[in-house]
C-alpha atoms as a PDB file:
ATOM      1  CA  UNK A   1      -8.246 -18.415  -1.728  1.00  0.00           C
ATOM      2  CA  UNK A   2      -5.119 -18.114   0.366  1.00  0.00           C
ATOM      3  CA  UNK A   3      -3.401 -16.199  -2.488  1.00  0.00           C
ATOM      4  CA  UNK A   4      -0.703 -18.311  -2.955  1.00  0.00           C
ATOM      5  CA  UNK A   5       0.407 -20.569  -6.100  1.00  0.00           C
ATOM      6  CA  UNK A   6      -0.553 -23.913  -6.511  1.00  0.00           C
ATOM      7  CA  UNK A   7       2.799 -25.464  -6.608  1.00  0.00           C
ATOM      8  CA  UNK A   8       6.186 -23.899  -4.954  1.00  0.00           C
ATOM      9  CA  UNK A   9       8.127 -22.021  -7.132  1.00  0.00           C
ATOM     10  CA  UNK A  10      10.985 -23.494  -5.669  1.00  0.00           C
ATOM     11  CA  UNK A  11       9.646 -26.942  -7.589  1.00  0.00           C
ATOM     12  CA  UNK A  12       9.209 -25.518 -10.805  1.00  0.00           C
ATOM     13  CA  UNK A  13      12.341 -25.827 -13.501  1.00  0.00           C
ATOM     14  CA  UNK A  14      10.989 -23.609 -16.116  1.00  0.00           C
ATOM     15  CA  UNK A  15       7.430 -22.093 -17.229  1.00  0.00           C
ATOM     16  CA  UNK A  16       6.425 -21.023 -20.713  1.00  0.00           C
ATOM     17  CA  UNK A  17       3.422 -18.730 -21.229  1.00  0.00           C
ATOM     18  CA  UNK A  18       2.429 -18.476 -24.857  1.00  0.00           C
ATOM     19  CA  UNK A  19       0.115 -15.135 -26.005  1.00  0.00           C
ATOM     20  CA  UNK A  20      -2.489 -15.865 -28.585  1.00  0.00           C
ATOM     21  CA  UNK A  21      -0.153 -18.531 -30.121  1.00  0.00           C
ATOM     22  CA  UNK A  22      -0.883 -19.612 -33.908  1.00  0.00           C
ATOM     23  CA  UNK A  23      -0.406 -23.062 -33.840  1.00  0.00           C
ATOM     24  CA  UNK A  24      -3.028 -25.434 -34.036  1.00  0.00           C
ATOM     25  CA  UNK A  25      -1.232 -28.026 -31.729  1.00  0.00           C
ATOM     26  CA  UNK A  26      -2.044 -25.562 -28.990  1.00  0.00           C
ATOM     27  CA  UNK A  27      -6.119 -24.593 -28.403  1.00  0.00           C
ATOM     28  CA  UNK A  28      -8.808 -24.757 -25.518  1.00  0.00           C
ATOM     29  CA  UNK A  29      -7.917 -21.895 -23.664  1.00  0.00           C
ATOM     30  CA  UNK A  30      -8.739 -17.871 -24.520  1.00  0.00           C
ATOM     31  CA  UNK A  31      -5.682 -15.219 -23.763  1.00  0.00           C
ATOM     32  CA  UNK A  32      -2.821 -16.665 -22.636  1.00  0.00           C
ATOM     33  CA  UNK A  33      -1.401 -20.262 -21.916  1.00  0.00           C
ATOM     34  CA  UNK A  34       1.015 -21.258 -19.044  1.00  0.00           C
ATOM     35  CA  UNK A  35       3.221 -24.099 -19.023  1.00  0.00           C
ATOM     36  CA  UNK A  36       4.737 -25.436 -16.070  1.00  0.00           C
ATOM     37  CA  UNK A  37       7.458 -28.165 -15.637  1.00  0.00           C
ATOM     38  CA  UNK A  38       8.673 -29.344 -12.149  1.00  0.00           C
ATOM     39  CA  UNK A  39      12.026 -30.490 -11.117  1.00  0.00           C
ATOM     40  CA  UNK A  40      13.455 -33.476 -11.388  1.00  0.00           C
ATOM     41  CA  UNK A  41      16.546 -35.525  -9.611  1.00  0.00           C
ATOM     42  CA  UNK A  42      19.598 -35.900 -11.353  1.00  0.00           C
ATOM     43  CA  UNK A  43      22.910 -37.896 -10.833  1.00  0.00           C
ATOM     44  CA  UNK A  44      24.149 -35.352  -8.386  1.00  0.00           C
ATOM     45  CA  UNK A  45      21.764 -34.075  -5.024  1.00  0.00           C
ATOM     46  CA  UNK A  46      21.294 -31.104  -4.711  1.00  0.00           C
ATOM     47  CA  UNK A  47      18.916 -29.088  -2.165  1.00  0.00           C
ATOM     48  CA  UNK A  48      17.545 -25.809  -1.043  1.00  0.00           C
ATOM     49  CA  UNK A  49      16.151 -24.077   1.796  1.00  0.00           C
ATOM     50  CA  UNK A  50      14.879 -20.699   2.408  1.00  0.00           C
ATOM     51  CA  UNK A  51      12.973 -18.327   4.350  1.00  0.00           C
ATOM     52  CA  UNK A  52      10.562 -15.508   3.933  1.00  0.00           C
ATOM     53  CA  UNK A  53       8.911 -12.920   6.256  1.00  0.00           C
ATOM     54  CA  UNK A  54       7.317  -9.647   6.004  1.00  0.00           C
ATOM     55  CA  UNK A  55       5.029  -7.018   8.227  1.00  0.00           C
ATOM     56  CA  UNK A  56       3.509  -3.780   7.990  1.00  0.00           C
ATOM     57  CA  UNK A  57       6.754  -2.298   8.705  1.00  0.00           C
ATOM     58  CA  UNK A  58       7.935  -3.325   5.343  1.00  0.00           C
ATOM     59  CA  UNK A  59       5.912  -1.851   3.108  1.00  0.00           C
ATOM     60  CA  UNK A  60       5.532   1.878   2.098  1.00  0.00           C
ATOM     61  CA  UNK A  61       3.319   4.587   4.257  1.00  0.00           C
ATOM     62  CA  UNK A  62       3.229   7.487   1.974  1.00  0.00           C
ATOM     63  CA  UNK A  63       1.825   7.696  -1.733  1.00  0.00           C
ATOM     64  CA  UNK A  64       3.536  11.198  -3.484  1.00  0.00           C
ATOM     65  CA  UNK A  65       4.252  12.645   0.062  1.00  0.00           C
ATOM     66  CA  UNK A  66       0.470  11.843   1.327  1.00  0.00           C
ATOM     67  CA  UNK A  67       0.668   9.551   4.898  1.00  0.00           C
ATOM     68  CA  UNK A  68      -1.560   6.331   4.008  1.00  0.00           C
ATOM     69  CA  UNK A  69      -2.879   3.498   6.015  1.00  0.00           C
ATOM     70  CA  UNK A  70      -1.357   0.850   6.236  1.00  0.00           C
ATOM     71  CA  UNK A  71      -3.386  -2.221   7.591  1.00  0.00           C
ATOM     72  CA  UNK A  72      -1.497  -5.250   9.633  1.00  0.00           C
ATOM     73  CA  UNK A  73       0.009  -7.492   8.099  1.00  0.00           C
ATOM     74  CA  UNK A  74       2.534 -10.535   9.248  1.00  0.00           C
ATOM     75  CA  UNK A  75       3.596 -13.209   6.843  1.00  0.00           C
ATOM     76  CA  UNK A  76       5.929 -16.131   6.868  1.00  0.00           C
ATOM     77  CA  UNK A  77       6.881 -18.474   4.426  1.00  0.00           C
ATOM     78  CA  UNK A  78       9.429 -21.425   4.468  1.00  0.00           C
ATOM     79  CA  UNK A  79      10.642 -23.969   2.725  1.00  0.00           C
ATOM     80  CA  UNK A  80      13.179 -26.639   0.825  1.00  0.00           C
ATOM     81  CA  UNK A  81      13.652 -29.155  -1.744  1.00  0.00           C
ATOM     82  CA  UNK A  82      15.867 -32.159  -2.200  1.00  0.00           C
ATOM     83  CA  UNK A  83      16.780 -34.253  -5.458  1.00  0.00           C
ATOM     84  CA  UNK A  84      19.128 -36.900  -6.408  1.00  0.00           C
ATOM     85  CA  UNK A  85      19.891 -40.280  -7.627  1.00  0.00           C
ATOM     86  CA  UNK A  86      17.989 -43.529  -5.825  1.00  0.00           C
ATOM     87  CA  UNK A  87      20.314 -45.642  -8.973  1.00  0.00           C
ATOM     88  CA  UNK A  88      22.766 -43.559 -11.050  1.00  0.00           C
ATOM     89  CA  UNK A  89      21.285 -43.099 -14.534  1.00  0.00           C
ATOM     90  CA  UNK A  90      17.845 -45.380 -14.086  1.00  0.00           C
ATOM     91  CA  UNK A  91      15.619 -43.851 -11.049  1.00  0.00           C
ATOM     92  CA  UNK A  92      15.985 -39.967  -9.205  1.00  0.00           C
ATOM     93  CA  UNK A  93      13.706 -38.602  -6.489  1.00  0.00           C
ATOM     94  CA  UNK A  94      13.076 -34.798  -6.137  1.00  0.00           C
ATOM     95  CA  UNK A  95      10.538 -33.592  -2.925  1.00  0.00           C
ATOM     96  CA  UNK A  96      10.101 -30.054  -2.118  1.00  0.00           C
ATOM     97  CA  UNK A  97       7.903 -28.490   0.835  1.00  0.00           C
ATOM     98  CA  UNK A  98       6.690 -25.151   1.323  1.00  0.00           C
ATOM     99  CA  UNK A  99       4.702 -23.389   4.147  1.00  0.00           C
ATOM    100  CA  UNK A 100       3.227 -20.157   3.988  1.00  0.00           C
ATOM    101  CA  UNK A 101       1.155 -18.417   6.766  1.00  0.00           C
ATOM    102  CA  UNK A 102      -0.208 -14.925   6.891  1.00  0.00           C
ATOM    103  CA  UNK A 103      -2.128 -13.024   8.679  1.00  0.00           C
ATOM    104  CA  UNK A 104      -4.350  -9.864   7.634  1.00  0.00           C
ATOM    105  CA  UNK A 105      -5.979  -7.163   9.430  1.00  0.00           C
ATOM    106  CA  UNK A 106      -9.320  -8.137   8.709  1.00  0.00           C
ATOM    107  CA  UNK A 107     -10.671  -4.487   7.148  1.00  0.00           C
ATOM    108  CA  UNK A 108      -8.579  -1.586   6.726  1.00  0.00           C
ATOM    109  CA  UNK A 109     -11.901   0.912   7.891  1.00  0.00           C
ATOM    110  CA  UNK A 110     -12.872   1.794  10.985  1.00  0.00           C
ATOM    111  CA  UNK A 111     -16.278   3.392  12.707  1.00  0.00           C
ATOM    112  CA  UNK A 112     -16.127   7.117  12.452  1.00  0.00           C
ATOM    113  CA  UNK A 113     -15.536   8.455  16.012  1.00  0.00           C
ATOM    114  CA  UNK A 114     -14.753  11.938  14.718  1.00  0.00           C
ATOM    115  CA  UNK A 115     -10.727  11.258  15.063  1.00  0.00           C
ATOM    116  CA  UNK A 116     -10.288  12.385  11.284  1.00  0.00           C
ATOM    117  CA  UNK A 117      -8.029   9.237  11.004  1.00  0.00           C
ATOM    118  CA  UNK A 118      -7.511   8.530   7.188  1.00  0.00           C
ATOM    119  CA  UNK A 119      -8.731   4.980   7.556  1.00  0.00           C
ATOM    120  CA  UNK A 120     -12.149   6.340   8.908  1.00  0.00           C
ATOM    121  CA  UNK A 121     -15.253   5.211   7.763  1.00  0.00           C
ATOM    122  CA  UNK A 122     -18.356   7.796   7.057  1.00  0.00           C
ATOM    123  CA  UNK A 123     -20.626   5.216   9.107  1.00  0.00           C
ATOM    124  CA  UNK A 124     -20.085   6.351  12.767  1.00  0.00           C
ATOM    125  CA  UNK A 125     -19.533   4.021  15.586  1.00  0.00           C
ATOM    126  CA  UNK A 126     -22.546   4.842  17.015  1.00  0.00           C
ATOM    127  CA  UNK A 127     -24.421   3.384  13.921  1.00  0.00           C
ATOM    128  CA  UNK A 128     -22.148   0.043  14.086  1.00  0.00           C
ATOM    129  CA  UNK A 129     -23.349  -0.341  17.813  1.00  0.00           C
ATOM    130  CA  UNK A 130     -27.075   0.045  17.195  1.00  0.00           C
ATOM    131  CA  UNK A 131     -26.989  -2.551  14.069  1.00  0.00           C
ATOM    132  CA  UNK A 132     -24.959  -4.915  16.283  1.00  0.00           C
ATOM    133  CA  UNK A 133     -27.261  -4.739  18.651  1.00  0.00           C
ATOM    134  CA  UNK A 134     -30.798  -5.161  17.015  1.00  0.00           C
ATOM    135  CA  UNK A 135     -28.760  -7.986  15.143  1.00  0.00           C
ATOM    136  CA  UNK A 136     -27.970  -9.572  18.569  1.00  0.00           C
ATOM    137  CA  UNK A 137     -31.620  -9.315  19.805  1.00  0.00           C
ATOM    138  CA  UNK A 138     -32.635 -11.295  16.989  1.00  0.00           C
ATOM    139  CA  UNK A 139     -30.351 -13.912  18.048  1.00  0.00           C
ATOM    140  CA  UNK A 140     -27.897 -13.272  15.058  1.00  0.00           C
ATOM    141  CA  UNK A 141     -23.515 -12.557  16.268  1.00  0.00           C
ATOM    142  CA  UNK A 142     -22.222  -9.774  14.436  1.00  0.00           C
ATOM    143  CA  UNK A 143     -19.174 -10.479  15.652  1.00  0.00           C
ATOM    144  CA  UNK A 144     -16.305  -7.423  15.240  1.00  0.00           C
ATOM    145  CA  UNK A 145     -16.676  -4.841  13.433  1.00  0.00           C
ATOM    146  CA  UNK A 146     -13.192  -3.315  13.757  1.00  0.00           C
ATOM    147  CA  UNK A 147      -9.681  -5.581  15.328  1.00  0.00           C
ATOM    148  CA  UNK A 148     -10.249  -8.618  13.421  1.00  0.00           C
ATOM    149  CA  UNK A 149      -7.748 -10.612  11.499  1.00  0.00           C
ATOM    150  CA  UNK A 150      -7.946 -13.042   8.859  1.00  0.00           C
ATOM    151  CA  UNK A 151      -5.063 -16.008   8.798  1.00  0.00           C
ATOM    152  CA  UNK A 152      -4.313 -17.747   5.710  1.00  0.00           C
ATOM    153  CA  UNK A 153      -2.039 -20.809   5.518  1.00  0.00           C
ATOM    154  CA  UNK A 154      -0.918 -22.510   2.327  1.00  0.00           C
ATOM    155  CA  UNK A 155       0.751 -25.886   2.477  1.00  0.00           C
ATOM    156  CA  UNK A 156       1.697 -27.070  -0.573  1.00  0.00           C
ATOM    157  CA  UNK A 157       4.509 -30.003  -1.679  1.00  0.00           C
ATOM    158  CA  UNK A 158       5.602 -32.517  -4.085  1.00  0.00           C
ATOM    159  CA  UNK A 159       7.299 -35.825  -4.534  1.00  0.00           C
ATOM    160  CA  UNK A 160       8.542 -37.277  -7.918  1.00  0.00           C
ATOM    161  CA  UNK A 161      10.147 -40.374  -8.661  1.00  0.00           C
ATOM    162  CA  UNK A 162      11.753 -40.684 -12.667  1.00  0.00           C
ATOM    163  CA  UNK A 163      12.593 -43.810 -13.691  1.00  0.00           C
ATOM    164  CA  UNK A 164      14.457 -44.250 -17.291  1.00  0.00           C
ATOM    165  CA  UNK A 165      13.492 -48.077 -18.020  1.00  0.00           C
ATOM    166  CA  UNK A 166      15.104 -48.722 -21.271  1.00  0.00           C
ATOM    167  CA  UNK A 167      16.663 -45.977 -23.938  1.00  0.00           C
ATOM    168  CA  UNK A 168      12.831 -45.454 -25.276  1.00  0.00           C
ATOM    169  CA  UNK A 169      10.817 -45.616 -22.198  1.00  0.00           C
ATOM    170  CA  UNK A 170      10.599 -43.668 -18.762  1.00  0.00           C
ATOM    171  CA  UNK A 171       8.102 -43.185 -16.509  1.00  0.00           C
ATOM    172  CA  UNK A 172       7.222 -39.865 -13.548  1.00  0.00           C
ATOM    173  CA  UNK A 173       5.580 -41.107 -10.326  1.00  0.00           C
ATOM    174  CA  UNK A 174       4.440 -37.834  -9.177  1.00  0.00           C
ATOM    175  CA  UNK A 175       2.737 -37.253  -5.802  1.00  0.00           C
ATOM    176  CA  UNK A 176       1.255 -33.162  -5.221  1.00  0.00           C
ATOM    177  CA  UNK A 177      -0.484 -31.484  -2.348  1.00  0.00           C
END
């Protein structure tokens, strides 16, 4: 729901997505199947950080020389990972943290008020008023019908722990929000 993905990309080592695969090892799904497989520490640390952030500004406002609308929009997204040895060859740590927020306009139409704005609705403000108010004398908020916003945050992070116990055994501690 806040159109993000379910674990940083920053996290994630490699992915494998397999189209109608053939082999009867791999079934239960319909389409497609995605594999993903997160970082781990390593003998060395190692890190990232990084930064995101877009508006309205940023995107395009013409489609083949037509002017389009283009609604609000103000997003930031941050993050970083760490990874590295707790003891050199038998136990590594990796932890990565990511925040995203964004913020919509909350619809893209407005009331018709005869401006001939290319975002205009054919319902005319007038209309909008009249519902909103019948609505309120029945005790029910309409709330607005034009300026809102919707905000979105996704926080999202992880924290693994590999331990190599003998030459045949290992075990993941892995901790995801």
């Amino acid at each position: 729901q806040t159109n993000s993905q379910p674990v940083s990309l920053d996290a994630i080592e490699q992915i494998s997505v397999s189209i109608a695969p053939y082999d009867v090892t791999q079934a239960g799904f319909t389409g497609a199947a995605v594999n993903a497989v997160t970082k781990s520490g390593s003998n060395e640390f190692h890190g990232t950080a990084y930064g995101y952030f877009r508006n309205e500004d940023m995107t395009g406002d013409k489609v083949k020389g037509d002017d389009i609308f283009v609604p609000g929009l103000e997003q930031k997204q941050y993050g970083f990972s760490v990874g590295g040895p707790v003891i050199k060859n038998k136990l590594f740590f990796f932890a990565n943290f990511e925040k995203d927020d964004r913020t919509d306009d909350g619809s893209a139409w407005v009331p018709n008020t005869g401006s001939g704005n290319i975002n205009e609705s054919r319902v005319t403000e007038s209309d909008m008023i009249a519902v909103q108010n019948f609505l309120s004398g029945l005790g029910y908020d309409t709330g607005a019908y034009t300026g809102f916003v919707y905000g979105t945050e996704s926080i999202k992070g992880i924290f693994k722990l590999d331990w190599n116990i003998s030459d045949k055994h290992r075990v993941a501690f892995i901790y995801n929000f």
